[in-house]
Protein backbone atom coordinates (compact mmCIF):
# COMPACT_ATOMS: atom_id res chain seq x y z
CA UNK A 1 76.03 62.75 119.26
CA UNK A 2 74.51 63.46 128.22
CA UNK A 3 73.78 62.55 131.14
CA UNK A 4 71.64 59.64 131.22
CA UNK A 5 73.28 56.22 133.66
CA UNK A 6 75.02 54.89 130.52
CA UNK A 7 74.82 57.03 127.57
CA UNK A 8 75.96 55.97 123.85
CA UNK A 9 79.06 57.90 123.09
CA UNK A 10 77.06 59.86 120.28
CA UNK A 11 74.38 60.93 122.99
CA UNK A 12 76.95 61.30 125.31
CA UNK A 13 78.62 64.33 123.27
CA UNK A 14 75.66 65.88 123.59
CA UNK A 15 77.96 69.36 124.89
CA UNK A 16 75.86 70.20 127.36
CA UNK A 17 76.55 72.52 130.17
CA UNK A 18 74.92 70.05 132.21
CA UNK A 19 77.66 68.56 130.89
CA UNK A 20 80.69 68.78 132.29
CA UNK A 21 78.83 65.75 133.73
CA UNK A 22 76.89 65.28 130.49
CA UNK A 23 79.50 66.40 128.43
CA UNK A 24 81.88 65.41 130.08
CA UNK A 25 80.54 62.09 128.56
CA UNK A 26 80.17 64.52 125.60
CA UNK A 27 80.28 67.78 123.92
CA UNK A 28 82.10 67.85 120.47
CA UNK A 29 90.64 70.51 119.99
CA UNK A 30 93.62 70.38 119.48
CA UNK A 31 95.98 68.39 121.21
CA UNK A 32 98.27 69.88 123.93
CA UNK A 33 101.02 71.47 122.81
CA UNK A 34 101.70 72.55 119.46
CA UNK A 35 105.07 71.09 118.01
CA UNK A 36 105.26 69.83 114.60
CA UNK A 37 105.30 66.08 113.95
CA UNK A 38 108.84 64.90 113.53
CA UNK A 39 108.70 61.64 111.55
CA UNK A 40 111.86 58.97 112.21
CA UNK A 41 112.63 55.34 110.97
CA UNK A 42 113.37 53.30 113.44
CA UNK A 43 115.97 50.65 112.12
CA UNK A 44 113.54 47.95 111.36
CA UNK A 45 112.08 50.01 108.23
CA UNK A 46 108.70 50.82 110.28
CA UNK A 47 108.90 54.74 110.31
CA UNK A 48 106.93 56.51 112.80
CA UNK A 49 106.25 59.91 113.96
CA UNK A 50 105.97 62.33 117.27
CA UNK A 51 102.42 63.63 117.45
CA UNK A 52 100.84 66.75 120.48
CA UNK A 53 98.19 64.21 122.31
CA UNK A 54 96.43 65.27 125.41
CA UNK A 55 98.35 62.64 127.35
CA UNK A 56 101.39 64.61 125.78
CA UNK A 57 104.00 63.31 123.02
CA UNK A 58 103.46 60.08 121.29
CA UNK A 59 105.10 58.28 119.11
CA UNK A 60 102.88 56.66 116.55
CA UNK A 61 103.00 55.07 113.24
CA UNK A 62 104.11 57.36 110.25
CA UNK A 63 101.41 55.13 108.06
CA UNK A 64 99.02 53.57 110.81
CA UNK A 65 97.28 50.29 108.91
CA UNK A 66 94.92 49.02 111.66
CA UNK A 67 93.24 52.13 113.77
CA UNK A 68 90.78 51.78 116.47
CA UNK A 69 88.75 54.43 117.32
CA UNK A 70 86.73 55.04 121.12
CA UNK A 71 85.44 57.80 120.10
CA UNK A 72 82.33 58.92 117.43
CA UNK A 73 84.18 62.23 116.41
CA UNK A 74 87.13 60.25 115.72
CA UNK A 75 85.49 57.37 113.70
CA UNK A 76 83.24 59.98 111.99
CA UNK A 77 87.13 61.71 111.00
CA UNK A 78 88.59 58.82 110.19
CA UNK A 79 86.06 57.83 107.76
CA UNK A 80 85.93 61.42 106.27
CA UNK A 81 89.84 61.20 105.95
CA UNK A 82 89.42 57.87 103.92
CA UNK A 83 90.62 55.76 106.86
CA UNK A 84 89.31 52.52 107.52
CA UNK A 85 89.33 51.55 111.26
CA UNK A 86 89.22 47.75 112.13
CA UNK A 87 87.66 48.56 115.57
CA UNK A 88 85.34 51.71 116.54
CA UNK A 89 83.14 52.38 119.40
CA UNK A 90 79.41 51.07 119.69
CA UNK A 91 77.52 54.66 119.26
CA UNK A 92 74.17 52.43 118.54
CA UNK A 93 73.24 52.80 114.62
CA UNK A 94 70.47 54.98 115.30
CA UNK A 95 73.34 57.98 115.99
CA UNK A 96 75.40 57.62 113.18
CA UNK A 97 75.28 59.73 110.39
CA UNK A 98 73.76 57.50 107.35
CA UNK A 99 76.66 58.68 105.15
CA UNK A 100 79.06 56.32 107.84
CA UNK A 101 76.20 53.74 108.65
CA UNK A 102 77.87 51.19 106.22
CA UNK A 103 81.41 51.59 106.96
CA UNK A 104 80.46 51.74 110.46
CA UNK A 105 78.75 48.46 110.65
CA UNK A 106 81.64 47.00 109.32
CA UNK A 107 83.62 47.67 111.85
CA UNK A 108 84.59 45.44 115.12
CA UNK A 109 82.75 47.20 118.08
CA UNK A 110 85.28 47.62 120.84
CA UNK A 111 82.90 49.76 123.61
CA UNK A 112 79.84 50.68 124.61
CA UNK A 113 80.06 54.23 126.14
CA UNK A 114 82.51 53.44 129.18
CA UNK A 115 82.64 49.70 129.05
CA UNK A 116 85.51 49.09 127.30
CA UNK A 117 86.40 45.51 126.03
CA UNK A 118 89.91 45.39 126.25
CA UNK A 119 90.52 41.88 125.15
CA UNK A 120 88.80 42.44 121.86
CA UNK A 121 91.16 45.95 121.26
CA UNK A 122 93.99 43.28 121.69
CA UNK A 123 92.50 40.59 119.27
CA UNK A 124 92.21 43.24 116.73
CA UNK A 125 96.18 44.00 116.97
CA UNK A 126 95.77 47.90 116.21
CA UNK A 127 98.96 49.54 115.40
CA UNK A 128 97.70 53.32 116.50
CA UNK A 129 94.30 53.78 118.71
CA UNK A 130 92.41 57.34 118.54
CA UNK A 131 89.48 59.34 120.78
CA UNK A 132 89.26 61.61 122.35
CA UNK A 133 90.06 62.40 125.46
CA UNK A 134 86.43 63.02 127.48
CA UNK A 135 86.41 61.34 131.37
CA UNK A 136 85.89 58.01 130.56
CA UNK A 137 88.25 57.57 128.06
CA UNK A 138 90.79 59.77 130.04
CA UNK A 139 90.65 56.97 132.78
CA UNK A 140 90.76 54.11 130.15
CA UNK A 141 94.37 55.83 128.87
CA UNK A 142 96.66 53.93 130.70
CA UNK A 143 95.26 50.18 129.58
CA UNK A 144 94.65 51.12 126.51
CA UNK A 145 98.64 53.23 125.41
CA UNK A 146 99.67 49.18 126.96
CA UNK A 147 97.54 48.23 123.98
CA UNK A 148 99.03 49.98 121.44
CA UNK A 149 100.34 54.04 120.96
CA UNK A 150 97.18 55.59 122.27
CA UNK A 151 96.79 59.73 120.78
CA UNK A 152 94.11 61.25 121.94
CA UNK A 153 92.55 64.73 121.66
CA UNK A 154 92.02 67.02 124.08
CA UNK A 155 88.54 67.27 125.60
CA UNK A 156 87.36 70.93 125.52
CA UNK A 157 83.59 71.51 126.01
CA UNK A 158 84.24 75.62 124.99
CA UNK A 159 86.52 74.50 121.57
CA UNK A 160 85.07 74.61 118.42
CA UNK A 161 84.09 71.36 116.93
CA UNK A 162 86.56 71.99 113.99
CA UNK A 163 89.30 70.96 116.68
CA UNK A 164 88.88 67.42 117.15
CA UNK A 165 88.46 66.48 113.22
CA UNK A 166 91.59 68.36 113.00
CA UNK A 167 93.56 66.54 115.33
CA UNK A 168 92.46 63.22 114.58
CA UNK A 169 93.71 63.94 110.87
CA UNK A 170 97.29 64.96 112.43
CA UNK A 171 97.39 61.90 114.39
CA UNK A 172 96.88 59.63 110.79
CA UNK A 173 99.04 61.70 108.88
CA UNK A 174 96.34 62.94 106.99
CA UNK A 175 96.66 66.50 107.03
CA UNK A 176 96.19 66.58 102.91
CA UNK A 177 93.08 65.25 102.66
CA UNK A 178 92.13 67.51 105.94
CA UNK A 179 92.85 70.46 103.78
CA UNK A 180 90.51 69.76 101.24
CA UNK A 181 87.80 69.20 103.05
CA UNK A 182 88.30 72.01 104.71
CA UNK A 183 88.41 74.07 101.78
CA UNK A 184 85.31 72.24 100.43
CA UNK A 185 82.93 73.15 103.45
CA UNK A 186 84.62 77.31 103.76
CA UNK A 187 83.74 77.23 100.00
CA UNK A 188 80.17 75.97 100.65
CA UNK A 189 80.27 78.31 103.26
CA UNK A 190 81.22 81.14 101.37
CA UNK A 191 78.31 80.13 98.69
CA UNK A 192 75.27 79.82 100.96
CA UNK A 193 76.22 83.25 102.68
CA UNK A 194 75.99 85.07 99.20
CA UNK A 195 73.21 83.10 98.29
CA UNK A 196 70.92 83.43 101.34
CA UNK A 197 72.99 86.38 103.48
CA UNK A 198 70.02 88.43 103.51
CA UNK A 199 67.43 85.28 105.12
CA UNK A 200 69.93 84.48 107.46
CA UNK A 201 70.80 87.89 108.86
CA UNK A 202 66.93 88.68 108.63
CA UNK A 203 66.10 85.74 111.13
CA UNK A 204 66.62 84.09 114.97
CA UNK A 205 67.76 80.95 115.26
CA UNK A 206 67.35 79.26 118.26
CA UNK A 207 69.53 75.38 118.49
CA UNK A 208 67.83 72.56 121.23
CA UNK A 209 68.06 69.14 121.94
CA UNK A 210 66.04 66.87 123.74
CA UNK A 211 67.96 66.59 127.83
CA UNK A 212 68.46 64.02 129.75
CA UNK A 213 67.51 65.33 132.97
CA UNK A 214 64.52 64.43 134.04
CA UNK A 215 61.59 66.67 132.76
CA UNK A 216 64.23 69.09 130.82
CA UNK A 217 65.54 69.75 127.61
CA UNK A 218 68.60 71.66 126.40
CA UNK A 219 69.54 74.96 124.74
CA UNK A 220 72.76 75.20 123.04
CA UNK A 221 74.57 78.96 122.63
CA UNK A 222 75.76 80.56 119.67
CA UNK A 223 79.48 78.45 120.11
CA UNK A 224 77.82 75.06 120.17
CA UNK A 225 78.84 73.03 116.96
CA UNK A 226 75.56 74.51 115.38
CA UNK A 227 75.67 77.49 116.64
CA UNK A 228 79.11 78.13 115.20
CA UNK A 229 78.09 76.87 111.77
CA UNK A 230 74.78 79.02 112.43
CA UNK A 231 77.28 81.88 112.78
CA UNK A 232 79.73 81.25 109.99
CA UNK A 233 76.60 81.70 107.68
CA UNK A 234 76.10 84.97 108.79
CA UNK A 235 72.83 83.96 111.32
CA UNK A 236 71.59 85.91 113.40
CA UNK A 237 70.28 84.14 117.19
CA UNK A 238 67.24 84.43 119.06
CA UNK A 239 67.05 85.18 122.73
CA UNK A 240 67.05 81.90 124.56
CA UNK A 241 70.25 80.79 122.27
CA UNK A 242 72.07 83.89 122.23
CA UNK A 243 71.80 84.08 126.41
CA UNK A 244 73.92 80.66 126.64
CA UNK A 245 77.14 81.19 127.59
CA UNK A 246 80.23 80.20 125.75
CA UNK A 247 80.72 76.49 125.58
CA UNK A 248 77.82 75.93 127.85
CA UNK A 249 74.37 74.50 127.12
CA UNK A 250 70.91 75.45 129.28
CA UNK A 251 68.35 73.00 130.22
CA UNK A 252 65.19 74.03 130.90
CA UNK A 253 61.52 72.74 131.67
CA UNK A 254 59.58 71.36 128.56
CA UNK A 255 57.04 73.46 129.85
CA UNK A 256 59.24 76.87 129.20
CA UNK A 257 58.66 76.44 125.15
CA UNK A 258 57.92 80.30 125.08
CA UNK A 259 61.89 80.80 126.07
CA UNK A 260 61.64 80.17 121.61
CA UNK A 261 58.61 82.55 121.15
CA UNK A 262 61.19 85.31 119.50
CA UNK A 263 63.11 82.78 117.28
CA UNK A 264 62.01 82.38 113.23
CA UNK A 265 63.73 78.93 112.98
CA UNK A 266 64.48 76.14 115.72
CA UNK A 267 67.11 73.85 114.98
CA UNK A 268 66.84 70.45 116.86
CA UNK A 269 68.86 66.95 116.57
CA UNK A 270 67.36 64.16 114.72
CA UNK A 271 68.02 60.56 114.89
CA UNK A 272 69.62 58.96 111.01
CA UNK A 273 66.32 58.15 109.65
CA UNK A 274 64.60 61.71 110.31
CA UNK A 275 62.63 61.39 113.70
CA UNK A 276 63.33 63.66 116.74
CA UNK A 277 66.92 62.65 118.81
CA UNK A 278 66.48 62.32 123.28
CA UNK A 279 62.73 62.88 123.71
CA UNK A 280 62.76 66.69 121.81
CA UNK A 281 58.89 65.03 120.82
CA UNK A 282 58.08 66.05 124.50
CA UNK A 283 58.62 69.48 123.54
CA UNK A 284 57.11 69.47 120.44
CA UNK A 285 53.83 68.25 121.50
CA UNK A 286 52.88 70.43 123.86
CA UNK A 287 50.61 73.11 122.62
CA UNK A 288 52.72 75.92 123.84
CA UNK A 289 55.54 74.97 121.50
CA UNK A 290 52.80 74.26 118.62
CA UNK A 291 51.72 78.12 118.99
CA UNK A 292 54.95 79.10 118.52
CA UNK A 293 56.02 81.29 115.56
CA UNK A 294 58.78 78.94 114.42
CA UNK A 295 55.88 75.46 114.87
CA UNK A 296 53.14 77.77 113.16
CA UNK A 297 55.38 78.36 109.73
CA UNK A 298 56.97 74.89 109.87
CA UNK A 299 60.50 76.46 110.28
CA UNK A 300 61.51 73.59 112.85
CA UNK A 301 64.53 72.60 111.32
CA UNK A 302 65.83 68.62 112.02
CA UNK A 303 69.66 67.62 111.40
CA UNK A 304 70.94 64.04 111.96
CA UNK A 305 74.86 66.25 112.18
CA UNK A 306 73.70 68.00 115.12
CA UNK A 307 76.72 67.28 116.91
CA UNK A 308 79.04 67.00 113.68
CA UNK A 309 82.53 64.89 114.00
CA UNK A 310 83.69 65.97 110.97
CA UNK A 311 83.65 68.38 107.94
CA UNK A 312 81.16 66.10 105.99
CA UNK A 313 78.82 66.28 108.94
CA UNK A 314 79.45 70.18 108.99
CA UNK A 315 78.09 69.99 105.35
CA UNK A 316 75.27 67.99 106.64
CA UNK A 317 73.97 70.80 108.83
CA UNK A 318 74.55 73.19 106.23
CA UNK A 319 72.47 71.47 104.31
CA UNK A 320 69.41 71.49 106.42
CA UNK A 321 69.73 75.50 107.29
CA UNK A 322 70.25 75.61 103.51
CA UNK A 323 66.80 73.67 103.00
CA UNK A 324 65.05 75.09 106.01
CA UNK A 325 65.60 78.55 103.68
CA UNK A 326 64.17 77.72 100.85
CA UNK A 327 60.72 77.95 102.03
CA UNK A 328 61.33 81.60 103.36
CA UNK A 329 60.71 84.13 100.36
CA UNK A 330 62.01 87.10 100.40
């Protein structure tokens, strides 16, 4: 998925605690208030419904056909939920998950992080836009709602990631297929914890990303999006990630790699073809981190779905820990 002059979107929801500035462009609720969708037709046969949006009750499509998305999370829902946007934002290929890559590409681009092309939105005569609703986009609201019925999520950098997929799939009417991929990742869950309980809750886990502030990178806390799949597995964290606070990141010197010296696995973001995500290589190639524990046994664990938009990229980091384990004996 911080703070750089003009991040992607997918580096920009890098959650950082830096972050309210970087994640403010970033980290990644449900939408205010929490009323049932009412669904009405309104005389001309197109039936539409009420949805909770951060900007507060919309009324949008009951069966949206051409959905723009500004926002990664949302396009990375969308496409989980079987929904085909004609417009998405430009998150730059090298951040998007290689299960979307394809589906993505197809897609008109409509931004690049807060430069927003308007006219092309129009062109592309959306009947619902999504996003979510970080700074940026929060400012864009008003042009884009005269677009077409704008629902955004609310931006929370201290809500679990499970929030935004969540709303996105109430704002498409897609709260089926939301269910069953929810049940597909608590069930995959539910199978790695009785499979590998014992590794997990026998190791540290520390979760980093490369920073954009100059010189620094970033630790992420137990309630990051890793952290709380880290968690759900049963994990136990190591000292530098389990002193973040909740919904903050802390970013650090390169030069303080022994802040990981206690943890048995370090979990990093990668870009979609396998190498290190935001300059993390500085980190790694300085001896101190190479004498580390975690370096020394090769337990330096790379995910593409470090900063997952949806349950499929949930399963993507599950994945890796689930890999990462199966060098470990005992």
């Amino acid at each position: 998925m911080k703070s750089a002059p003009s991040p992607t979107p997918r580096t920009r929801l890098a959650r950082p605690a830096a972050a309210a500035t970087a994640l403010a462009c970033a980290f990644a609720v449900t939408a205010c208030g929490s009323s049932a969708p009412s669904a009405t037709d309104t005389g001309g046969g197109a039936a539409t419904r009420t949805v909770a949006t951060a900007h507060g009750k919309v009324t949008v499509p009951a069966r949206p056909l051409r959905i723009v998305s500004v926002h990664s999370w949302s396009t990375e829902s969308l496409l989980d939920l079987g929904v085909k946007p004609v417009g998405v934002e430009n998150s730059g290929a090298t951040y998007v998950p290689s299960r979307y890559l394809k589906r993505w590409k197809a897609a008109a681009k409509v931004t690049n992080g807060a430069d927003i092309d308007y006219e092309r939105i129009a062109a592309l005569k959306p009947d619902l836009i999504v996003g979510v609703d970080v700074p940026y986009l929060s400012k864009a609201y008003r042009k884009l709602s005269a677009i077409a019925p704008t629902a955004f999520a609310s931006f929370d950098e201290s809500a679990s990631w499970t929030a935004y997929p969540d709303a996105t799939a109430r704002f498409v009417n897609r709260t089926a297929q939301l269910t069953r991929l929810k049940k597909t990742y608590t069930d995959r869950i539910a199978a790695v914890r009785e499979a590998d309980g014992a590794k997990l809750s026998g190791s540290s886990w520390d979760v980093v990303q490369g920073g954009f502030d100059s010189g620094n990178y970033w630790i992420y806390g137990s309630t990051s999006p890793v952290g709380d799949i880290l968690a759900r597995l049963g994990a136990r964290f190591a000292s530098a990630t389990a002193s973040v606070g909740k919904g903050r990141t802390r970013s650090v010197s390169y030069e303080r790699a022994d802040l990981l010296k206690d943890a048995d696995y370090v979990v990093y973001y990668t870009n979609n073809d396998g190498s290190p995500a935001n300059d993390i290589q500085k980190l790694f190639a300085l001896r101190a981190f190479k004498e580390l524990p975690a370096a020394k046994r090769g337990r330096v664990v790379g995910t593409a779905d470090f900063l997952p938009g949806s349950y499929s990229d949930a399963l993507g980091v599950v994945d890796s820990v689930e890999k990462a384990l199966g060098g470990q004996s005992g």
